[in-house]
Protein backbone atom coordinates (compact mmCIF):
# COMPACT_ATOMS: atom_id res chain seq x y z
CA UNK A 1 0.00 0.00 0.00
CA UNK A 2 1.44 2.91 -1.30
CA UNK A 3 0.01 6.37 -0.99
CA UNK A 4 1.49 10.25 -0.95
CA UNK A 5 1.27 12.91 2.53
CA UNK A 6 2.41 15.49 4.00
CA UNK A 7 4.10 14.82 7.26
CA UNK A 8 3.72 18.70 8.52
CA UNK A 9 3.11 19.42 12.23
CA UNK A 10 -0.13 18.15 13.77
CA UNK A 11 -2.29 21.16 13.74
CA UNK A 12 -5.42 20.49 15.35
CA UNK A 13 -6.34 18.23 17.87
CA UNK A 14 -4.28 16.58 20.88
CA UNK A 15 -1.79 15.11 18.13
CA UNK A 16 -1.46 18.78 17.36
CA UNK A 17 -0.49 20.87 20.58
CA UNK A 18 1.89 18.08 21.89
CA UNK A 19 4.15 19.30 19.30
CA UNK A 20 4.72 22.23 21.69
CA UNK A 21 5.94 19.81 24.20
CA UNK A 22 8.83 19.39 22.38
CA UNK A 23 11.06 22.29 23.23
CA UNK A 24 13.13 20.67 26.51
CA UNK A 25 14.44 24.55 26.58
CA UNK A 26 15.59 27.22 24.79
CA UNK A 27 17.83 30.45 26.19
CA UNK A 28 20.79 33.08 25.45
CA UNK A 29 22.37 34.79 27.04
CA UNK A 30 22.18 38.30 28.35
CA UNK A 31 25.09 40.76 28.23
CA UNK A 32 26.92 41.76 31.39
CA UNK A 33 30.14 43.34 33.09
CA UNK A 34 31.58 40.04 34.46
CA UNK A 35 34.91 38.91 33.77
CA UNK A 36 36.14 37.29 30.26
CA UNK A 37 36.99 34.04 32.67
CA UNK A 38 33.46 33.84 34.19
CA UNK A 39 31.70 34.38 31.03
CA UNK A 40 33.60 31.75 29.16
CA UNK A 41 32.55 29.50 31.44
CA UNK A 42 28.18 30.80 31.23
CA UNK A 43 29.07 30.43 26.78
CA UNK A 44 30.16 27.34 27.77
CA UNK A 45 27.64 26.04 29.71
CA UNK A 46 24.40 28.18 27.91
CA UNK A 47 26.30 26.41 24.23
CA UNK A 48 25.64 23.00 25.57
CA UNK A 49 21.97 23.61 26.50
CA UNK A 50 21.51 25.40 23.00
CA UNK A 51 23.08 22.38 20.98
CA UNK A 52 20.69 20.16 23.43
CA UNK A 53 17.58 22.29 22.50
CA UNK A 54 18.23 21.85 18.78
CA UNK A 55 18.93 18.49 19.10
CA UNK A 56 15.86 17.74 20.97
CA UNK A 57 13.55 19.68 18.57
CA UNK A 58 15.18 17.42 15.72
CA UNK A 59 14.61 14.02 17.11
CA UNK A 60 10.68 15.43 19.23
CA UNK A 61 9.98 15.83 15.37
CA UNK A 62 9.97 12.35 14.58
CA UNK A 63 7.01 11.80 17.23
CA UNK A 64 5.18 14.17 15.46
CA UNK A 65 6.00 12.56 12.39
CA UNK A 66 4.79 9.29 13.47
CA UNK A 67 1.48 10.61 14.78
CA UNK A 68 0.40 12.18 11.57
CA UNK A 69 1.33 9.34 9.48
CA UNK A 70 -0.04 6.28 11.89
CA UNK A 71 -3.59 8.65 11.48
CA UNK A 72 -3.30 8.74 7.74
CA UNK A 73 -2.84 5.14 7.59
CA UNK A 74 -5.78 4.37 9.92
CA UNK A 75 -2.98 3.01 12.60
CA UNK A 76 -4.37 4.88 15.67
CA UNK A 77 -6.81 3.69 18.53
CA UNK A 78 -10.01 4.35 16.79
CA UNK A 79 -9.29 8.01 16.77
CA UNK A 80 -10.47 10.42 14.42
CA UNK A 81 -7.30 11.80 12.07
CA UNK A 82 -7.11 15.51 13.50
CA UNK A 83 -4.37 17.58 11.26
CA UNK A 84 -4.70 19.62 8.35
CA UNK A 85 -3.02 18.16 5.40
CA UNK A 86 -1.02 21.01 3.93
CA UNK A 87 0.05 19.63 0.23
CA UNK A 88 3.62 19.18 -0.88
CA UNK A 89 4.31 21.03 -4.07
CA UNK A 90 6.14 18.36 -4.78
CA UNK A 91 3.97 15.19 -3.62
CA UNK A 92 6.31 13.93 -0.73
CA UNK A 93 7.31 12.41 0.96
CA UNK A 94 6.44 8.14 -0.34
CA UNK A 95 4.93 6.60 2.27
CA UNK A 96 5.42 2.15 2.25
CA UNK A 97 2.68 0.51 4.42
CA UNK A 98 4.01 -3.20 4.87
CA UNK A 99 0.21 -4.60 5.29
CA UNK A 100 -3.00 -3.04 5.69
CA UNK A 101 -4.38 -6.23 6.87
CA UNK A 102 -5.90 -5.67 10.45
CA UNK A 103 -4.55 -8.74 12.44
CA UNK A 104 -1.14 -8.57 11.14
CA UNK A 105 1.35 -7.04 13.54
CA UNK A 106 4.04 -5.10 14.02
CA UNK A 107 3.09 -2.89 11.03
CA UNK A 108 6.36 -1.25 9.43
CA UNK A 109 5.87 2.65 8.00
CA UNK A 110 9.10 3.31 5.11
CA UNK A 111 8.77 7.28 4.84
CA UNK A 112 11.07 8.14 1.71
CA UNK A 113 11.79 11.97 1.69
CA UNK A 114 14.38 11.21 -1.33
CA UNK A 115 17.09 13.89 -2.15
CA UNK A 116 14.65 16.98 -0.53
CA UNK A 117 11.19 17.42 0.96
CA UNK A 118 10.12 20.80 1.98
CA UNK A 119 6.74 21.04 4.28
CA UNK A 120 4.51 24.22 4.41
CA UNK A 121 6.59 25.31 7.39
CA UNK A 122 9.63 25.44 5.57
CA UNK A 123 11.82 22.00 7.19
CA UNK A 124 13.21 20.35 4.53
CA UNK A 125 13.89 16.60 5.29
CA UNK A 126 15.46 14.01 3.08
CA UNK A 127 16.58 10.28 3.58
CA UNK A 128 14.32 7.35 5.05
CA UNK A 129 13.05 7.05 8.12
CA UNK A 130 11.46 3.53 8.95
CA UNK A 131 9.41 3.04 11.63
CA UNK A 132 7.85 -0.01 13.33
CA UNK A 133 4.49 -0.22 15.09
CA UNK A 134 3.78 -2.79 17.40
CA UNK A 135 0.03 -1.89 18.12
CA UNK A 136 -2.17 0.78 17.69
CA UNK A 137 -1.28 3.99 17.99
CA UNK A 138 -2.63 5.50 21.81
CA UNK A 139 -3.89 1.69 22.11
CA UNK A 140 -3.03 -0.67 25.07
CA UNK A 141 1.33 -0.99 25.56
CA UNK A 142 1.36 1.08 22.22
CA UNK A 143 5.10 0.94 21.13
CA UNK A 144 7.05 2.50 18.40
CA UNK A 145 10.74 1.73 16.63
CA UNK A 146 11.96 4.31 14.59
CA UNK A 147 15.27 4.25 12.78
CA UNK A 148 17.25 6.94 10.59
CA UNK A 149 18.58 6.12 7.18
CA UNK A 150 20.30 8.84 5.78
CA UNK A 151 18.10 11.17 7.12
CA UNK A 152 18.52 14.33 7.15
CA UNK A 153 16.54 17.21 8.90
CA UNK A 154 17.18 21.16 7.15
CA UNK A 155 20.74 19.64 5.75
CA UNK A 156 21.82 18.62 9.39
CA UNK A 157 22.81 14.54 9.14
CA UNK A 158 20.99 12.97 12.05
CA UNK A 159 21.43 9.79 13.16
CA UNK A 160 20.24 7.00 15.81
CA UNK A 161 17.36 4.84 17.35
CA UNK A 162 14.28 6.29 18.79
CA UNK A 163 12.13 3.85 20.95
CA UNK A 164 8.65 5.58 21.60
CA UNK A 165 6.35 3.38 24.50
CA UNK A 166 3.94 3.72 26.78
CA UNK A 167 2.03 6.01 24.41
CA UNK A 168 -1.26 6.48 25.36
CA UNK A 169 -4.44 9.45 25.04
CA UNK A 170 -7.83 9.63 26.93
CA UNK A 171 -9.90 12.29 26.91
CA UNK A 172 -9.49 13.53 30.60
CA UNK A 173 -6.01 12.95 30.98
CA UNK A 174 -4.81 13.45 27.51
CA UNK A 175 -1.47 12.80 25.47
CA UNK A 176 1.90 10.77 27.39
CA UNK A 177 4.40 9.16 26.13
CA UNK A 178 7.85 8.57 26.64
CA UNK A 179 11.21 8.59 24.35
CA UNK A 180 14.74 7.50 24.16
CA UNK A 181 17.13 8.10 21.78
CA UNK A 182 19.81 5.70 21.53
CA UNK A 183 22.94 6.47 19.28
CA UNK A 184 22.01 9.67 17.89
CA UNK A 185 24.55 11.51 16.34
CA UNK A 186 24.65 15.28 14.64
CA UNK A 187 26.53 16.65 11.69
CA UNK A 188 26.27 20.30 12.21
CA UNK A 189 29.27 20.73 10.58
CA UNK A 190 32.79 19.61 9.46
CA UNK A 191 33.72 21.50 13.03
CA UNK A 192 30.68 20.62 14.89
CA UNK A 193 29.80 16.73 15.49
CA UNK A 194 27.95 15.63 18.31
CA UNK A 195 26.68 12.60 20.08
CA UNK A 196 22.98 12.25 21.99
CA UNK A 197 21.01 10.36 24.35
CA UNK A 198 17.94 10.60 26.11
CA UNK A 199 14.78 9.76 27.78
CA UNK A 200 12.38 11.53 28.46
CA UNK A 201 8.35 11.86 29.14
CA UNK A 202 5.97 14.34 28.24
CA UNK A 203 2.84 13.90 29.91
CA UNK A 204 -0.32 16.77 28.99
CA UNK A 205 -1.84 18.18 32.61
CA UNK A 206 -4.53 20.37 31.44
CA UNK A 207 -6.90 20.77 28.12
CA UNK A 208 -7.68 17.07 27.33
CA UNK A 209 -10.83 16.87 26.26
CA UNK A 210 -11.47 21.06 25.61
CA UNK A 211 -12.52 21.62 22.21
CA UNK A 212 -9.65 23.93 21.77
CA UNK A 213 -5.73 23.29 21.83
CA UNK A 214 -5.14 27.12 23.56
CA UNK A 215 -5.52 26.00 27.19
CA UNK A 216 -3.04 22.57 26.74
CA UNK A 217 -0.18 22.48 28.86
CA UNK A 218 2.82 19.56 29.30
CA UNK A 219 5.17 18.79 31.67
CA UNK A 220 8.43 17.40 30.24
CA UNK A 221 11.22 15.85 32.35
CA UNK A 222 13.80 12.96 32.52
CA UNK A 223 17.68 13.39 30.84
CA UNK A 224 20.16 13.75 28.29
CA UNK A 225 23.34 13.61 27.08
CA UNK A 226 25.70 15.24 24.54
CA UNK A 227 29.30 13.90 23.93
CA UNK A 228 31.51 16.44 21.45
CA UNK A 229 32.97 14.25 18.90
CA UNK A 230 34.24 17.58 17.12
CA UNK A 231 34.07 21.08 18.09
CA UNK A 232 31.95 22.78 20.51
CA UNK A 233 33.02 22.89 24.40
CA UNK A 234 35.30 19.82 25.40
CA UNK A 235 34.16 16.76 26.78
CA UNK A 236 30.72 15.65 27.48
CA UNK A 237 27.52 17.64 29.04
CA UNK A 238 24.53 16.11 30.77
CA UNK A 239 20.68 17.46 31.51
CA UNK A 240 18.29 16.48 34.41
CA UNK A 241 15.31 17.82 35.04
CA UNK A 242 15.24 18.76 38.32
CA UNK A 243 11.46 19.49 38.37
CA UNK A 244 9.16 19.24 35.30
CA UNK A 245 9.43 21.64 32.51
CA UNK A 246 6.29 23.31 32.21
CA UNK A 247 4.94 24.72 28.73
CA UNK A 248 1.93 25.57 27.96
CA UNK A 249 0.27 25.65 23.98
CA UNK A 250 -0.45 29.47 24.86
CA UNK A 251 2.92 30.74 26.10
CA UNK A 252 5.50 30.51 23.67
CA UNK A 253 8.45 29.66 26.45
CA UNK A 254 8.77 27.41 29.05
CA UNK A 255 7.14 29.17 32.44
CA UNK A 256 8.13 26.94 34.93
CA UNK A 257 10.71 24.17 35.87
CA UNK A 258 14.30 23.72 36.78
CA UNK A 259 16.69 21.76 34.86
CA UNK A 260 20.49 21.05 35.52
CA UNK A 261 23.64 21.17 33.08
CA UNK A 262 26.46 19.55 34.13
CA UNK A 263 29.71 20.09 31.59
CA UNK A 264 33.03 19.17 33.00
CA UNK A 265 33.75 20.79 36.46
CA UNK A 266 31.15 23.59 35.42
CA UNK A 267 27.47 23.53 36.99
CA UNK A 268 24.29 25.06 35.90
CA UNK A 269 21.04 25.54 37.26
CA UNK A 270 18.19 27.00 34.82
CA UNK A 271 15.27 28.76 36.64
CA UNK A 272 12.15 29.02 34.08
CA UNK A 273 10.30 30.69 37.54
CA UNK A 274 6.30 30.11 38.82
CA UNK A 275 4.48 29.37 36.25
CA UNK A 276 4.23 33.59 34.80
CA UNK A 277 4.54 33.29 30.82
CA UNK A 278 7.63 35.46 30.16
CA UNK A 279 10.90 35.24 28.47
CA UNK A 280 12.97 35.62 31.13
CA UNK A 281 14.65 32.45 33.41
CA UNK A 282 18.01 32.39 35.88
CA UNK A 283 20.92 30.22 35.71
CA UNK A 284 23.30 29.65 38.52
CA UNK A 285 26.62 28.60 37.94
CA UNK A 286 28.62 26.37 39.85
CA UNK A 287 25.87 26.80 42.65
CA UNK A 288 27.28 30.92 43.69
CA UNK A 289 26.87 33.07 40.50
CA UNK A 290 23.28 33.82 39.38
CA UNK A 291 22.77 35.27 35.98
CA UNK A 292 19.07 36.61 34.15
CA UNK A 293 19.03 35.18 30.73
CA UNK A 294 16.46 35.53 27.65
CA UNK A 295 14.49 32.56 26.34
CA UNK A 296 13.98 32.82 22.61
């Protein structure tokens, strides 16, 4: 079975607005008067969690991805397909359904995105991206395989294993799921190569079952890890949530959580405050120097 979509982002529905849930965190820096040494040491530290945001964002896409297809191709738990199917100019990617046949399981999903194809927002993805379903999606124990084969997401080479379980969606408690990369390795560059793990869970805790996406809002914790093959600030950096990441579908930043970055002998704490929706967070370094910084 052989048919052509448009794997853009989920737009309506609780597919939709867990898409927001995939920003673990996003900041800069703000300018100051401290000294060279101590600010080398915030780039340092703020570089890590900015290569750990993209890097996230890349690999929460392939969730999304999965979603949208596994509704197109009748794979979910009974649920109506909510998106908006935004055509491809060029009528990509090729999507390879192994059998359509109801009793046969695991299902596997080929998604060919040959040399380039461009969505209505503008990502550009090529390669192959298989993925395997052993049930249906937001069924009972629903659990998905995805692997990378030449893939490639806006020209960045990404690589790795994504296990997706424990997926599931009711209408009072809405969307959870949780995800672990395994492997994953970015190609920013010929400078810039980087290795990834994680796990983590995103769990919805308001708005399932509102006729509207504007009043969702996620939680997102667990950890990750980035190893510099090539560039970027020696050695290897880590992430823990210390308490959930909180973002909401109508704030565009993170409003509330705390999340660690350990890199070396260096030590961050990132503040995203109580909940206000506002662009502003604190990181302390090494536990005695507290900084304001800017989401974005």
């Amino acid at each position: 079975m052989k048919s052509y979509f448009s794997t853009n982002r989920v737009l309506a529905g609780t597919i939709a607005v867990v898409a927001v849930a995939t920003l673990f965190f996003a900041c800069k820096k703000e300018v100051t008067t401290d000294t060279a040494a101590a600010n080398e040491d915030d780039n340092k530290t703020l570089l890590a969690a900015s290569h750990e945001t993209t890097a996230h964002a890349v690999y929460g896409d392939l969730f999304e991805t999965t979603a949208v297809i596994a509704a197109n191709q009748g794979l979910t738990n009974g649920r109506k397909a909510e998106y908006n199917d935004y055509a491809n100019v060029t009528a990509c990617p090729s999507i390879l359904l192994s059998s359509a046949n109801p009793t046969d399981w695991p299902k596997q999903l080929v998604i060919d995105y040959g040399d380039a194809c461009r969505d209505s927002y503008g990502v550009t993805r090529s390669g192959k991206v298989y993925i395997t379903v052993y049930g249906l999606l937001f069924g009972p124990n629903s659990n998905i395989a995805i692997r990378l084969d030449g893939y490639k997401y806006n020209g960045i080479p990404v690589q790795g294993r994504d296990s997706i379980y424990n997926v599931t969606y009711n209408a009072t408690t809405g969307v959870q799921y949780t995800t672990e990369i395994t492997g994953g390795r970015m190609l920013f560059s010929d400078t810039l190569i980087l290795g990834y793990t994680s796990k983590k869970t995103v769990k919805q805790t308001a708005g399932a079952g509102t006729p509207t996406p504007n009043d969702n809002v996620y939680n997102v914790e667990g950890t990750a890890s980035i190893n510099y093959e090539k560039g970027g600030p020696a050695g290897s950096a880590t992430f823990t949530t210390q308490t959930p990441l909180v973002k909401a579908t109508a704030c565009q930043w993170v409003s509330q959580g705390k999340l660690q970055v350990a890199l070396g002998n260096l030590s961050g704490i990132i503040d995203y405050g109580n909940g206000v929706c506002d662009n502003k967070a604190t990181i302390t370094v090494n536990g005695d120097k507290v900084k304001e910084i800017i989401l974005k």
